[in-house]
PDB file of N, CA and C in Angstrom:
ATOM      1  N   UNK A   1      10.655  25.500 -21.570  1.00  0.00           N
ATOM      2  CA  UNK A   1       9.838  24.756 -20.640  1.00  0.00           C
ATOM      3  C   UNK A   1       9.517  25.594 -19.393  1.00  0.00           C
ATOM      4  N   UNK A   2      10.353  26.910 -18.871  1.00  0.00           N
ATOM      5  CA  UNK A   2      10.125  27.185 -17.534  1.00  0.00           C
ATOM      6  C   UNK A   2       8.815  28.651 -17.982  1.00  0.00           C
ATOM      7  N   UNK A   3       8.485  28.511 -19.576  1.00  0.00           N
ATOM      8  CA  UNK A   3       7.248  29.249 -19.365  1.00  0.00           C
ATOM      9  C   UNK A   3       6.250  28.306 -19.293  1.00  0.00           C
ATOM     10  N   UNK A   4       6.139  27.255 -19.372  1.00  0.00           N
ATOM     11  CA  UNK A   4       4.605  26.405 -19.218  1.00  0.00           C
ATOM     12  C   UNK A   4       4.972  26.051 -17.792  1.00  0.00           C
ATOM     13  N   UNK A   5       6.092  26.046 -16.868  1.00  0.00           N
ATOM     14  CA  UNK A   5       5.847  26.108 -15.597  1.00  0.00           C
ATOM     15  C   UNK A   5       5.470  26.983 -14.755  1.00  0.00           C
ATOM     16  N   UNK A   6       5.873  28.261 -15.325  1.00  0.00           N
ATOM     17  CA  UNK A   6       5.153  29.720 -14.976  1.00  0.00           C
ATOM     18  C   UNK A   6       3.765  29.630 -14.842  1.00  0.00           C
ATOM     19  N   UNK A   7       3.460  29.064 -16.561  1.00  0.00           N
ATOM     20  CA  UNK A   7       2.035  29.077 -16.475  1.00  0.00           C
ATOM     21  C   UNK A   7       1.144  27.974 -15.538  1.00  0.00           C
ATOM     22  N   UNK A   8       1.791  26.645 -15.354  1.00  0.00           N
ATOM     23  CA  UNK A   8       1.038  26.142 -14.461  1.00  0.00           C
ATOM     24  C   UNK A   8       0.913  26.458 -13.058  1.00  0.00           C
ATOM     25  N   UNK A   9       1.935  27.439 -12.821  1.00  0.00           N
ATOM     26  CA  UNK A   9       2.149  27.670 -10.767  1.00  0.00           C
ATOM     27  C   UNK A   9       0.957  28.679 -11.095  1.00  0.00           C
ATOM     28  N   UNK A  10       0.895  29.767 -12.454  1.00  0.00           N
ATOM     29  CA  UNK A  10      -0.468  30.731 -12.404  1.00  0.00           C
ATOM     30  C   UNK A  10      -1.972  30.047 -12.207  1.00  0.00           C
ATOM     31  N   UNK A  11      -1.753  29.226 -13.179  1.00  0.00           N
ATOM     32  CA  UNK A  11      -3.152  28.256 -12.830  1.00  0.00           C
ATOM     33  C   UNK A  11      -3.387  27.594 -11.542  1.00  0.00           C
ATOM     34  N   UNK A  12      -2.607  27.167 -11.050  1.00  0.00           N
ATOM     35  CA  UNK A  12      -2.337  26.759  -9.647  1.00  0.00           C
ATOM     36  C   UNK A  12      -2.670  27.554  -8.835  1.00  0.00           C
ATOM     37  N   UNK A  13      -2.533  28.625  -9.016  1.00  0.00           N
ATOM     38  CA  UNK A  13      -2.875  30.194  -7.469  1.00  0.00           C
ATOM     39  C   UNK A  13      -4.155  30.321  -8.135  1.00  0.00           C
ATOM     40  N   UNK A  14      -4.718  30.251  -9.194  1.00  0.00           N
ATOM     41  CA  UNK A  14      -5.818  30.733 -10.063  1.00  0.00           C
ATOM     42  C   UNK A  14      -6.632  29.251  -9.424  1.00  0.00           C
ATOM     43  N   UNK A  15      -6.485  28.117  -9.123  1.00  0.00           N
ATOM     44  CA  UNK A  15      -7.295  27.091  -8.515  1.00  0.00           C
ATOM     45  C   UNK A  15      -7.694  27.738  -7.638  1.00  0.00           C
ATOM     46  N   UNK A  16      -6.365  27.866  -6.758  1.00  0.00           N
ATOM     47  CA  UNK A  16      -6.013  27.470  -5.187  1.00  0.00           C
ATOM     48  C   UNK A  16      -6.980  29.034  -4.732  1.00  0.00           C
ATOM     49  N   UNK A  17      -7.320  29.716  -5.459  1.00  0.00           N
ATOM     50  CA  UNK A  17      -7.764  31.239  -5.150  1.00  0.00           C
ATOM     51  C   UNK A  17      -9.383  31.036  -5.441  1.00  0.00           C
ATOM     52  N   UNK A  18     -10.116  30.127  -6.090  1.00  0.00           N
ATOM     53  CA  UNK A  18     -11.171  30.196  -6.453  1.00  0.00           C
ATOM     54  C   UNK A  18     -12.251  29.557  -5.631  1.00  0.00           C
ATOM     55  N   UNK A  19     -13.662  30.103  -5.352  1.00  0.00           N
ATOM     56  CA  UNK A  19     -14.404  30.264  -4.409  1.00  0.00           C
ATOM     57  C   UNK A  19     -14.794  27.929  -4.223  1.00  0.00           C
ATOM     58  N   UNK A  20     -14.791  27.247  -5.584  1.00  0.00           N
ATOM     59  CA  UNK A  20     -15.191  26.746  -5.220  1.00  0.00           C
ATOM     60  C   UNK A  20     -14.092  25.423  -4.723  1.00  0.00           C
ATOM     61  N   UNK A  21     -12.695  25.818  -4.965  1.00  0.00           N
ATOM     62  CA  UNK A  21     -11.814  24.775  -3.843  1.00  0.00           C
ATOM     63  C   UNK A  21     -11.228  25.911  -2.774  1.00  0.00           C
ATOM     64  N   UNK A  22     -11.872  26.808  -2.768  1.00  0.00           N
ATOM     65  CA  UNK A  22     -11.756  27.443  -0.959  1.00  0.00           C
ATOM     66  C   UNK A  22     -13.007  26.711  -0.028  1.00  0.00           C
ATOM     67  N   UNK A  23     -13.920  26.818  -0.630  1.00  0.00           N
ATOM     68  CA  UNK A  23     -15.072  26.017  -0.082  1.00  0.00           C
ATOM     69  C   UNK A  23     -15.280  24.686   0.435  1.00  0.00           C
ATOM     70  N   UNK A  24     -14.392  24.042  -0.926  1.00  0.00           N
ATOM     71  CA  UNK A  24     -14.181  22.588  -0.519  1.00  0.00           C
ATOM     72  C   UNK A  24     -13.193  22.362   0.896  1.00  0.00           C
ATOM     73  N   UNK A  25     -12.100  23.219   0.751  1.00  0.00           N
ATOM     74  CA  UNK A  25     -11.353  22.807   1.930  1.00  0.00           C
ATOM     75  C   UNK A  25     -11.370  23.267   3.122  1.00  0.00           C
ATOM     76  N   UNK A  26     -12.216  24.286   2.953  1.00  0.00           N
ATOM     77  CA  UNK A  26     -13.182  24.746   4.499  1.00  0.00           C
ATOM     78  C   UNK A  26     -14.298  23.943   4.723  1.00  0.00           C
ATOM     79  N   UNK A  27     -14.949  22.695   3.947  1.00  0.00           N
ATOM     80  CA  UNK A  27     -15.597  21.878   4.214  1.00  0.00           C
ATOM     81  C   UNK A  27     -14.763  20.967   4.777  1.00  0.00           C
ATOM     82  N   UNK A  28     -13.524  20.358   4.296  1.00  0.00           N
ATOM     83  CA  UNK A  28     -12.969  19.772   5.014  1.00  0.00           C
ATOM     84  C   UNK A  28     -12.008  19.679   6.227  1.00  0.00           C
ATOM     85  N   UNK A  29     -12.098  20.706   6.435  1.00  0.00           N
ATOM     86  CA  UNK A  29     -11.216  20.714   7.587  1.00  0.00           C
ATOM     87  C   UNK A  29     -12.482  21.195   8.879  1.00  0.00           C
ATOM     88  N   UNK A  30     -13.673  21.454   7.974  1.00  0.00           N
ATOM     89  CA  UNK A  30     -14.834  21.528   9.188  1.00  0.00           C
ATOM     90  C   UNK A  30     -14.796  20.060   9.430  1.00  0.00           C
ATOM     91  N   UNK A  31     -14.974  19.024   8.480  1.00  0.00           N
ATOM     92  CA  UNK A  31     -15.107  17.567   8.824  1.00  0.00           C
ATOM     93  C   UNK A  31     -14.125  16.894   9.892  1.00  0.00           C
ATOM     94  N   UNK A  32     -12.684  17.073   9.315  1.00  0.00           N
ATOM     95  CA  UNK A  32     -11.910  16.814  10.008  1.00  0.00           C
ATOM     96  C   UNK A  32     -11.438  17.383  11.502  1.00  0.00           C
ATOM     97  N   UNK A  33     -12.203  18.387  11.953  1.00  0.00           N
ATOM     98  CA  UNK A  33     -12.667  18.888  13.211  1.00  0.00           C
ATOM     99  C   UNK A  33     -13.264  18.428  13.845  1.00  0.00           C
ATOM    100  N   UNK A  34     -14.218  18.247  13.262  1.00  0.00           N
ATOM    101  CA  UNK A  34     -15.665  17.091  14.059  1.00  0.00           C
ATOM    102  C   UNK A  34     -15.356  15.946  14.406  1.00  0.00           C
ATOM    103  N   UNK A  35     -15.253  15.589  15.465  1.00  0.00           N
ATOM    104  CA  UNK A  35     -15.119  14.114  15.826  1.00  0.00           C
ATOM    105  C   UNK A  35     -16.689  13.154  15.452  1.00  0.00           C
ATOM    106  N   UNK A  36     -17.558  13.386  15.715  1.00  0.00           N
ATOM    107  CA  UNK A  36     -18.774  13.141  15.380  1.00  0.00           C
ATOM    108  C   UNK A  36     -18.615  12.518  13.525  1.00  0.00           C
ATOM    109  N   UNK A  37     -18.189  13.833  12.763  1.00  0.00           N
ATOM    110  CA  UNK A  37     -18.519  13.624  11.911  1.00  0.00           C
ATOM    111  C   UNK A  37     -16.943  12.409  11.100  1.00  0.00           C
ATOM    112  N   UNK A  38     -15.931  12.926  11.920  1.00  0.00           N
ATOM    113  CA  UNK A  38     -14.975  11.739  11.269  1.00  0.00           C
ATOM    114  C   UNK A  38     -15.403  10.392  11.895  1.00  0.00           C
ATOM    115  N   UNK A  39     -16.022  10.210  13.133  1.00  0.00           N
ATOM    116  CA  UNK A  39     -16.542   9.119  13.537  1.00  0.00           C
ATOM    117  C   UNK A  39     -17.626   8.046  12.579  1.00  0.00           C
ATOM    118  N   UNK A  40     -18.783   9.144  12.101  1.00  0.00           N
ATOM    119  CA  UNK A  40     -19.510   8.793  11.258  1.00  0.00           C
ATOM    120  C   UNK A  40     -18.393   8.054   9.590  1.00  0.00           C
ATOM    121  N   UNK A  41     -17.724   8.685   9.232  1.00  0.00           N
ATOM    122  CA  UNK A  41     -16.620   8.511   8.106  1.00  0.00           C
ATOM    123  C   UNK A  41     -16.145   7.641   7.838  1.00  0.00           C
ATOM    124  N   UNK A  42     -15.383   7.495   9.213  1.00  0.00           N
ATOM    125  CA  UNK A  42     -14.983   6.225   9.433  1.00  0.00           C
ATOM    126  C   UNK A  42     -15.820   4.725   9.402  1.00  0.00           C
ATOM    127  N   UNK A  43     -16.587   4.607  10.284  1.00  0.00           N
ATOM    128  CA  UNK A  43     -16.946   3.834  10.447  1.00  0.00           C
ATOM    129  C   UNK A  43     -18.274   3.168   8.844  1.00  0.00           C
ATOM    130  N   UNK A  44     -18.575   4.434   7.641  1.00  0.00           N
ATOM    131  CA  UNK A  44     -18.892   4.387   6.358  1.00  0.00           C
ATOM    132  C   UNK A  44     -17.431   3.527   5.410  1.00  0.00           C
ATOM    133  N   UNK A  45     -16.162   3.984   5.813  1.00  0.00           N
ATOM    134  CA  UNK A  45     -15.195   3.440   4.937  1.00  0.00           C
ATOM    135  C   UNK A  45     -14.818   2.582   4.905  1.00  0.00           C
ATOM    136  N   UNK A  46     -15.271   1.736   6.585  1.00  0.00           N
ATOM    137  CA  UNK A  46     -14.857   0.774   7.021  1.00  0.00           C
ATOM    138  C   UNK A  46     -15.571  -0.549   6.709  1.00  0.00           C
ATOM    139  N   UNK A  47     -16.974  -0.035   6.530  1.00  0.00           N
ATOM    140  CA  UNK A  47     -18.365  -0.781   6.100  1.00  0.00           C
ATOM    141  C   UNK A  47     -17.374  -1.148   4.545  1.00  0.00           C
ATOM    142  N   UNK A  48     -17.287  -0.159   4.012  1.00  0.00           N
ATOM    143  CA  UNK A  48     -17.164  -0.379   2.573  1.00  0.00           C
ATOM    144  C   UNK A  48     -16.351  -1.162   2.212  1.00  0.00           C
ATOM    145  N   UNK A  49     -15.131  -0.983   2.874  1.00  0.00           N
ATOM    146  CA  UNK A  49     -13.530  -1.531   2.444  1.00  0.00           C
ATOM    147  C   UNK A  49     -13.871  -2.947   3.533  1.00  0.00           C
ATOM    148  N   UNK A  50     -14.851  -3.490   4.152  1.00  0.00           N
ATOM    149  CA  UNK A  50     -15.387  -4.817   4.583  1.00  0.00           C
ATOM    150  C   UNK A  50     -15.876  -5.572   3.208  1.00  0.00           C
ATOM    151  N   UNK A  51     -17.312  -4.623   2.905  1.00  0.00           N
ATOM    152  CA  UNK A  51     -17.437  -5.105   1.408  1.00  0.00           C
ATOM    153  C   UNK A  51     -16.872  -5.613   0.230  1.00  0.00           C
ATOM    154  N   UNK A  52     -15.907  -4.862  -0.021  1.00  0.00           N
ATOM    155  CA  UNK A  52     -15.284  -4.654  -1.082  1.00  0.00           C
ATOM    156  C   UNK A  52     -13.936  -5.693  -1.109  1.00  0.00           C
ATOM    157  N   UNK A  53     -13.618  -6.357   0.484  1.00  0.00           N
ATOM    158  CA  UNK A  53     -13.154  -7.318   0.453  1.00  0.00           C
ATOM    159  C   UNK A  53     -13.187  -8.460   0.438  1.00  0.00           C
ATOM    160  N   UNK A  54     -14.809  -8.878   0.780  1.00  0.00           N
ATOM    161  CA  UNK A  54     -15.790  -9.784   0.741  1.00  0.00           C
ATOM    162  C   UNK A  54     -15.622 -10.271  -0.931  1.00  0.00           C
ATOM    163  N   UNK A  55     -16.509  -8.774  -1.610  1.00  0.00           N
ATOM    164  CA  UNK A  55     -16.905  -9.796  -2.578  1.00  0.00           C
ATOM    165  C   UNK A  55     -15.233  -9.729  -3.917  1.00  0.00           C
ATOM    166  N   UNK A  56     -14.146  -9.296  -3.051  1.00  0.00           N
ATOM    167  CA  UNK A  56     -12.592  -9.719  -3.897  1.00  0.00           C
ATOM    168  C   UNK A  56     -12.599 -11.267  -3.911  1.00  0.00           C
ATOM    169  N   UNK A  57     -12.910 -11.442  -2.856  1.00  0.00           N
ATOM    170  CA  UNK A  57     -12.695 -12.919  -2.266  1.00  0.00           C
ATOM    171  C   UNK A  57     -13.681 -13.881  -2.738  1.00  0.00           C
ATOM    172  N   UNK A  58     -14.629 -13.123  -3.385  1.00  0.00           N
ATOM    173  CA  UNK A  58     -15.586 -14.313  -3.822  1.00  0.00           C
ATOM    174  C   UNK A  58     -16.502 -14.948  -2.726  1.00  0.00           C
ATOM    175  N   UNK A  59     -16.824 -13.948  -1.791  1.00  0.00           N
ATOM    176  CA  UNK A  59     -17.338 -14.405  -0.680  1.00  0.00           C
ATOM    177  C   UNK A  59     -18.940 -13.444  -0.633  1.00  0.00           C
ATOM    178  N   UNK A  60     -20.355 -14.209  -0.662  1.00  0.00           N
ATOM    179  CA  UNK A  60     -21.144 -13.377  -0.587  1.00  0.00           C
ATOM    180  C   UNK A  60     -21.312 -12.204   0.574  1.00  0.00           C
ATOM    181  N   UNK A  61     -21.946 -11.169   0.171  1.00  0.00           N
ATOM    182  CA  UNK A  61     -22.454 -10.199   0.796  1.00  0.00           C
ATOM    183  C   UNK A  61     -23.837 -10.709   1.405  1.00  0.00           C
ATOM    184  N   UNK A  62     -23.897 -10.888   2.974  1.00  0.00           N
ATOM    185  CA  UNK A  62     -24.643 -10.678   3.975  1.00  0.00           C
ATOM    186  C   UNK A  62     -25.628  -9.699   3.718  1.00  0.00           C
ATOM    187  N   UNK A  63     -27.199  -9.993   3.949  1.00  0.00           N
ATOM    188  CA  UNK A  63     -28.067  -8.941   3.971  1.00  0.00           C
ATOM    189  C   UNK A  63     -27.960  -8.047   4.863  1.00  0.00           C
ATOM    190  N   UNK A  64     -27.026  -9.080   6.487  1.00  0.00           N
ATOM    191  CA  UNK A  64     -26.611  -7.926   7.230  1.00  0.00           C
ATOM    192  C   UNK A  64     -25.424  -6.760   6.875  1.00  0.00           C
ATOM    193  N   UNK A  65     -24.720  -7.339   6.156  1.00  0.00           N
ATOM    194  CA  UNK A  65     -23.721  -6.132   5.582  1.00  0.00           C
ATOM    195  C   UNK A  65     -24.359  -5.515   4.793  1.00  0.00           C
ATOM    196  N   UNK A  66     -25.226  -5.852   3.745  1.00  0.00           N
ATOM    197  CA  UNK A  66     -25.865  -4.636   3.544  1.00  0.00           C
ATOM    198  C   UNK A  66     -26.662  -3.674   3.824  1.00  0.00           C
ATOM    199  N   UNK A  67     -27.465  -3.828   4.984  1.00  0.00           N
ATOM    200  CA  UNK A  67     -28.057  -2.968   6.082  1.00  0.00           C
ATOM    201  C   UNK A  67     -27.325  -2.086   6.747  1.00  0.00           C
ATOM    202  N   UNK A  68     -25.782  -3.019   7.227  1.00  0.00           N
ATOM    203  CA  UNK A  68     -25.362  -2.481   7.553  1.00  0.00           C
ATOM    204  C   UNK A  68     -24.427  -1.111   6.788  1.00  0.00           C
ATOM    205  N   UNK A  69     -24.319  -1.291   5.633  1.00  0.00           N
ATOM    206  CA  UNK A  69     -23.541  -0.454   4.872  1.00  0.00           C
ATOM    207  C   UNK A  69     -24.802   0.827   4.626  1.00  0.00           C
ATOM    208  N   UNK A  70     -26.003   0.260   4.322  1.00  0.00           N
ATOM    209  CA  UNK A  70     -27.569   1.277   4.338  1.00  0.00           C
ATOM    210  C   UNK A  70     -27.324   2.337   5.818  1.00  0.00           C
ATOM    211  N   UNK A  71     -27.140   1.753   6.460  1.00  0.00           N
ATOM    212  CA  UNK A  71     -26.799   2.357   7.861  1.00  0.00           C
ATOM    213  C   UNK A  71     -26.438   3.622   8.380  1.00  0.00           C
ATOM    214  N   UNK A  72     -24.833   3.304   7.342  1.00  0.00           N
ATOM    215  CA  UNK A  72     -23.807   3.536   7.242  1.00  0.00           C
ATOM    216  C   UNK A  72     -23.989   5.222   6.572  1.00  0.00           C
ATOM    217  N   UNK A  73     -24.525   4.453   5.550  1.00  0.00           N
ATOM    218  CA  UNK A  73     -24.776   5.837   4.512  1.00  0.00           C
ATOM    219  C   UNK A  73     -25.627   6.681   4.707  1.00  0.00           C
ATOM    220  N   UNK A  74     -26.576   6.359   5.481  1.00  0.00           N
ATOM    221  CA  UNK A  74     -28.492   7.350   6.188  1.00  0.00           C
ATOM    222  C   UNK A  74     -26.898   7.862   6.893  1.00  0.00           C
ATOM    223  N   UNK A  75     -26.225   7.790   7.946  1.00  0.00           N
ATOM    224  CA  UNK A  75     -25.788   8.737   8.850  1.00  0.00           C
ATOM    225  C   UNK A  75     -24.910   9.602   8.301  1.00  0.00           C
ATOM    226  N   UNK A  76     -23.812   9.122   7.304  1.00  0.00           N
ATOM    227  CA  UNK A  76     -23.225  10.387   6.341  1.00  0.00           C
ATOM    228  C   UNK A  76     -23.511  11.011   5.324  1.00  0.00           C
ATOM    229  N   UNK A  77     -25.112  10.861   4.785  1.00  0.00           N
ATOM    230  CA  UNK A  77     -26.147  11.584   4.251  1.00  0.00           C
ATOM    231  C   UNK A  77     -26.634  12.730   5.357  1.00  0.00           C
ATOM    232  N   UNK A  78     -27.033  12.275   7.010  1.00  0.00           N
ATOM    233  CA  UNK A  78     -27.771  12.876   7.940  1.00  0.00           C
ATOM    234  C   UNK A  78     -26.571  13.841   8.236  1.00  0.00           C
ATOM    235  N   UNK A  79     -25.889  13.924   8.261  1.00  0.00           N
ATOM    236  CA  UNK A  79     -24.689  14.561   9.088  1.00  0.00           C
ATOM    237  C   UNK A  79     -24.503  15.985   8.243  1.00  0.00           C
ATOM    238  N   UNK A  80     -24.757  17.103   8.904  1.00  0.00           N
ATOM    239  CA  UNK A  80     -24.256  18.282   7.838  1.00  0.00           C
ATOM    240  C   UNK A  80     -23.136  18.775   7.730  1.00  0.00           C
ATOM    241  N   UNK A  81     -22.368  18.463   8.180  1.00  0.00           N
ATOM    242  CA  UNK A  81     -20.701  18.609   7.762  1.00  0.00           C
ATOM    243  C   UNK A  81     -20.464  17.733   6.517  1.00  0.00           C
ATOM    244  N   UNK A  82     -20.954  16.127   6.654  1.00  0.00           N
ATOM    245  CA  UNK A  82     -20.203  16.020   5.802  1.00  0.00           C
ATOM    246  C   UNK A  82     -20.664  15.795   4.246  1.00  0.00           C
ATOM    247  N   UNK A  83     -22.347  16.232   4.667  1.00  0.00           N
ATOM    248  CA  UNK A  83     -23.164  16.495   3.205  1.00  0.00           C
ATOM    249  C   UNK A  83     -22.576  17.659   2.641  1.00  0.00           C
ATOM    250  N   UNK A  84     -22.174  18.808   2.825  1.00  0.00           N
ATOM    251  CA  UNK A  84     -22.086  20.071   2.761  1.00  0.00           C
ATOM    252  C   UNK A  84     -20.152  19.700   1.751  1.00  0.00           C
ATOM    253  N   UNK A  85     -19.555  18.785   2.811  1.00  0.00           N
ATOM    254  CA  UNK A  85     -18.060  18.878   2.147  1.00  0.00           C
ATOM    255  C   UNK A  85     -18.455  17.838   1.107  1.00  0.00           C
ATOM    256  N   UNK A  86     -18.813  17.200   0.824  1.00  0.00           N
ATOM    257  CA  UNK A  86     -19.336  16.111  -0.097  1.00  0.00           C
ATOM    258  C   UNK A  86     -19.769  17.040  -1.832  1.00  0.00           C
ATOM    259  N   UNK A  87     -20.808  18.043  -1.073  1.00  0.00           N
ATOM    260  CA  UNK A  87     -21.438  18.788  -2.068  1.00  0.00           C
ATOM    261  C   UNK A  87     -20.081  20.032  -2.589  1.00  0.00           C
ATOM    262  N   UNK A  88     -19.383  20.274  -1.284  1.00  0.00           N
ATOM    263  CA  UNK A  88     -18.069  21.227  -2.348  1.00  0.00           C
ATOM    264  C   UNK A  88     -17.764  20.540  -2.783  1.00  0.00           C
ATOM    265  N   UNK A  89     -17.070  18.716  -2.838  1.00  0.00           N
ATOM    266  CA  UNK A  89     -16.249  18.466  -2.910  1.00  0.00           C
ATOM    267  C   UNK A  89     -16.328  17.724  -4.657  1.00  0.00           C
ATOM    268  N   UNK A  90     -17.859  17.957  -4.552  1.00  0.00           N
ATOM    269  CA  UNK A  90     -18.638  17.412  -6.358  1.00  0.00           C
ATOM    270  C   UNK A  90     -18.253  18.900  -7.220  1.00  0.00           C
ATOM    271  N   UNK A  91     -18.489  19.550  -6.752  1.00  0.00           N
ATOM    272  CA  UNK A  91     -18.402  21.464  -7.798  1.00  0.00           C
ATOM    273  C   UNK A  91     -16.993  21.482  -7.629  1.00  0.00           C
ATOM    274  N   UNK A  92     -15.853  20.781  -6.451  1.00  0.00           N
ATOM    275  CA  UNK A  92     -14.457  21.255  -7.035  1.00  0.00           C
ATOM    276  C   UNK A  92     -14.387  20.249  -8.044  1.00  0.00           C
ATOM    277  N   UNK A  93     -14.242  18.694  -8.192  1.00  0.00           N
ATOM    278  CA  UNK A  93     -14.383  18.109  -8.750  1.00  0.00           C
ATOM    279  C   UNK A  93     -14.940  18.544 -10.315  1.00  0.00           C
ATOM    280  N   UNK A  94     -15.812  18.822 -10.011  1.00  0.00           N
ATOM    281  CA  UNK A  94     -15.900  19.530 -11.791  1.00  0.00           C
ATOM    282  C   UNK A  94     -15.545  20.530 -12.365  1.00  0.00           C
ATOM    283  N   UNK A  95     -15.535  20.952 -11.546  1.00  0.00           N
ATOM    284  CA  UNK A  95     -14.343  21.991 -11.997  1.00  0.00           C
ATOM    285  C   UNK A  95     -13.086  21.731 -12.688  1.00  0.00           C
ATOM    286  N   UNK A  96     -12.136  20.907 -12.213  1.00  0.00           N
ATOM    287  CA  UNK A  96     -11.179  20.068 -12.311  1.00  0.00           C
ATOM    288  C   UNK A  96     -11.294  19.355 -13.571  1.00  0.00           C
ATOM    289  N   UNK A  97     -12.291  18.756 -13.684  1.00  0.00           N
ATOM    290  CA  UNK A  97     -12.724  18.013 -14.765  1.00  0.00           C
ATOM    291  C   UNK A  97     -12.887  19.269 -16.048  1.00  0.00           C
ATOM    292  N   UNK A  98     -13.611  20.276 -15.990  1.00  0.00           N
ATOM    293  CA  UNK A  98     -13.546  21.250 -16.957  1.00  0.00           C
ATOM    294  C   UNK A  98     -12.060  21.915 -17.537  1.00  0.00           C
ATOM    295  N   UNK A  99     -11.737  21.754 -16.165  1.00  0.00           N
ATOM    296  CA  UNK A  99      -9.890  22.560 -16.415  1.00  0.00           C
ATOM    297  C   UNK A  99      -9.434  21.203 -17.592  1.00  0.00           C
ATOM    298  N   UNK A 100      -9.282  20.311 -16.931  1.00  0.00           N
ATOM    299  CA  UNK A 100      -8.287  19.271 -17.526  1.00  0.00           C
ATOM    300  C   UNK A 100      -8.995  18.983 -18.941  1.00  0.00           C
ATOM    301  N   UNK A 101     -10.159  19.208 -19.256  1.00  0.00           N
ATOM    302  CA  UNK A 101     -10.810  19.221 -20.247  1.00  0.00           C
ATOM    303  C   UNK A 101     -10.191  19.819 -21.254  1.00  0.00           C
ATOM    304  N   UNK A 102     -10.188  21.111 -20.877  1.00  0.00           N
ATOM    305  CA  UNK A 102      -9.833  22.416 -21.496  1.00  0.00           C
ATOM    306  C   UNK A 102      -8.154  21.937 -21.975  1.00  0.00           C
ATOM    307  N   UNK A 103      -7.363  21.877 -21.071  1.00  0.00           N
ATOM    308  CA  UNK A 103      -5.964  21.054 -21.151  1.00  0.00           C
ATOM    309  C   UNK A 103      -6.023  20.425 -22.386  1.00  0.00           C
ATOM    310  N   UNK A 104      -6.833  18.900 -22.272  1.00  0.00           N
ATOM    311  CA  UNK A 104      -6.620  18.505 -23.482  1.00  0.00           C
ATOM    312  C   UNK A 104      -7.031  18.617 -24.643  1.00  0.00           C
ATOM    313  N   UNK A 105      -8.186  19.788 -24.814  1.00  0.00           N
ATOM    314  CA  UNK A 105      -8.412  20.442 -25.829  1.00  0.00           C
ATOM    315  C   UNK A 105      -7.563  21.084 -26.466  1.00  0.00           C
ATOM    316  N   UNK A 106      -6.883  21.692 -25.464  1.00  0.00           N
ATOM    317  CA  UNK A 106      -5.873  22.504 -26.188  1.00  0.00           C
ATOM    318  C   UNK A 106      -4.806  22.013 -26.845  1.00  0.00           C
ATOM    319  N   UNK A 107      -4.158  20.798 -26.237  1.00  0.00           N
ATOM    320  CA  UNK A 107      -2.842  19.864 -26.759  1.00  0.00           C
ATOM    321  C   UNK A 107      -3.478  19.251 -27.698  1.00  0.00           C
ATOM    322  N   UNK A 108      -5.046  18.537 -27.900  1.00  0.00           N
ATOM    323  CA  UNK A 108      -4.539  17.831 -29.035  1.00  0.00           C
ATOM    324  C   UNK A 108      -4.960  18.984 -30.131  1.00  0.00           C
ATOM    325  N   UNK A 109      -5.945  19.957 -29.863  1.00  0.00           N
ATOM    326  CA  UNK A 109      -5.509  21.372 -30.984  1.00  0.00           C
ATOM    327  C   UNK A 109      -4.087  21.451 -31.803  1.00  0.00           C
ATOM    328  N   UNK A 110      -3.587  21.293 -30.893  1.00  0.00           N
ATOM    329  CA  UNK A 110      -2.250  21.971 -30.990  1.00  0.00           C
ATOM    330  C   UNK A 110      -1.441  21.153 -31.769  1.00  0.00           C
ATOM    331  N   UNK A 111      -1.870  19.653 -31.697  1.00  0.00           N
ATOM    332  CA  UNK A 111      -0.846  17.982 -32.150  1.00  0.00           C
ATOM    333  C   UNK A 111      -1.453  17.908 -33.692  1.00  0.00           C
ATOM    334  N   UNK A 112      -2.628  18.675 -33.780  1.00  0.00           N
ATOM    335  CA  UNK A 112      -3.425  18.267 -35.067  1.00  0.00           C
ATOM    336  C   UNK A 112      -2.740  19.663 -35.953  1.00  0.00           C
ATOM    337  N   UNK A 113      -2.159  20.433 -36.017  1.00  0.00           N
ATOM    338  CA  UNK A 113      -2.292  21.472 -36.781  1.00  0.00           C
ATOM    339  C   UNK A 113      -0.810  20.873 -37.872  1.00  0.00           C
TER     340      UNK A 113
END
């Protein structure tokens, strides 16, 4: 077992080393710098997790909540910090998705033989 842990700490530096989750987390820590732009963030998550408790509850959604959530989203669309970490944060994301892909390609390869 402590060679497939070898191999995952390699894959791990082999992530953690690659251009597009260096990118992502220099997008985010540009975000999380910005007061502006965590301001904008916030006040998008807050819209949402309003929503999202509304309609748990069985309680309609307001045309004003949804304007207001429209709002919400024109300003963390407008904002280039956090379009930019958004857009690393889709290419690390698939990335991820390709790795783990690959993962279970390989195990059930491996379960079928």
């Amino acid at each position: 077992m402590e060679d497939i842990i070898a191999d995952a700490r390699a894959l791990g530096n082999k992530i953690a080393a690659h251009p597009r989750t260096m990118s992502f987390v220099a997008a985010a820590r540009a975000v999380s710098e910005s007061k502006d732009a965590q301001a904008i963030l916030k006040a998008y998550q807050e819209q949402v997790t309003r929503l999202q408790a509304a309609e748990q509850a069985g309680k309609p959604i307001e045309v004003s909540d949804k304007h207001a959530l429209a709002e919400s989203e024109a300003r963390v669309a407008g904002n280039d910090l956090l379009k930019k970490m958004m857009k690393c944060q889709a290419d690390y994301l698939e990335m991820m998705k390709r790795i783990n892909d690959a993962i279970d390609e390989a195990s059930a390869a491996s379960q079928s033989k």
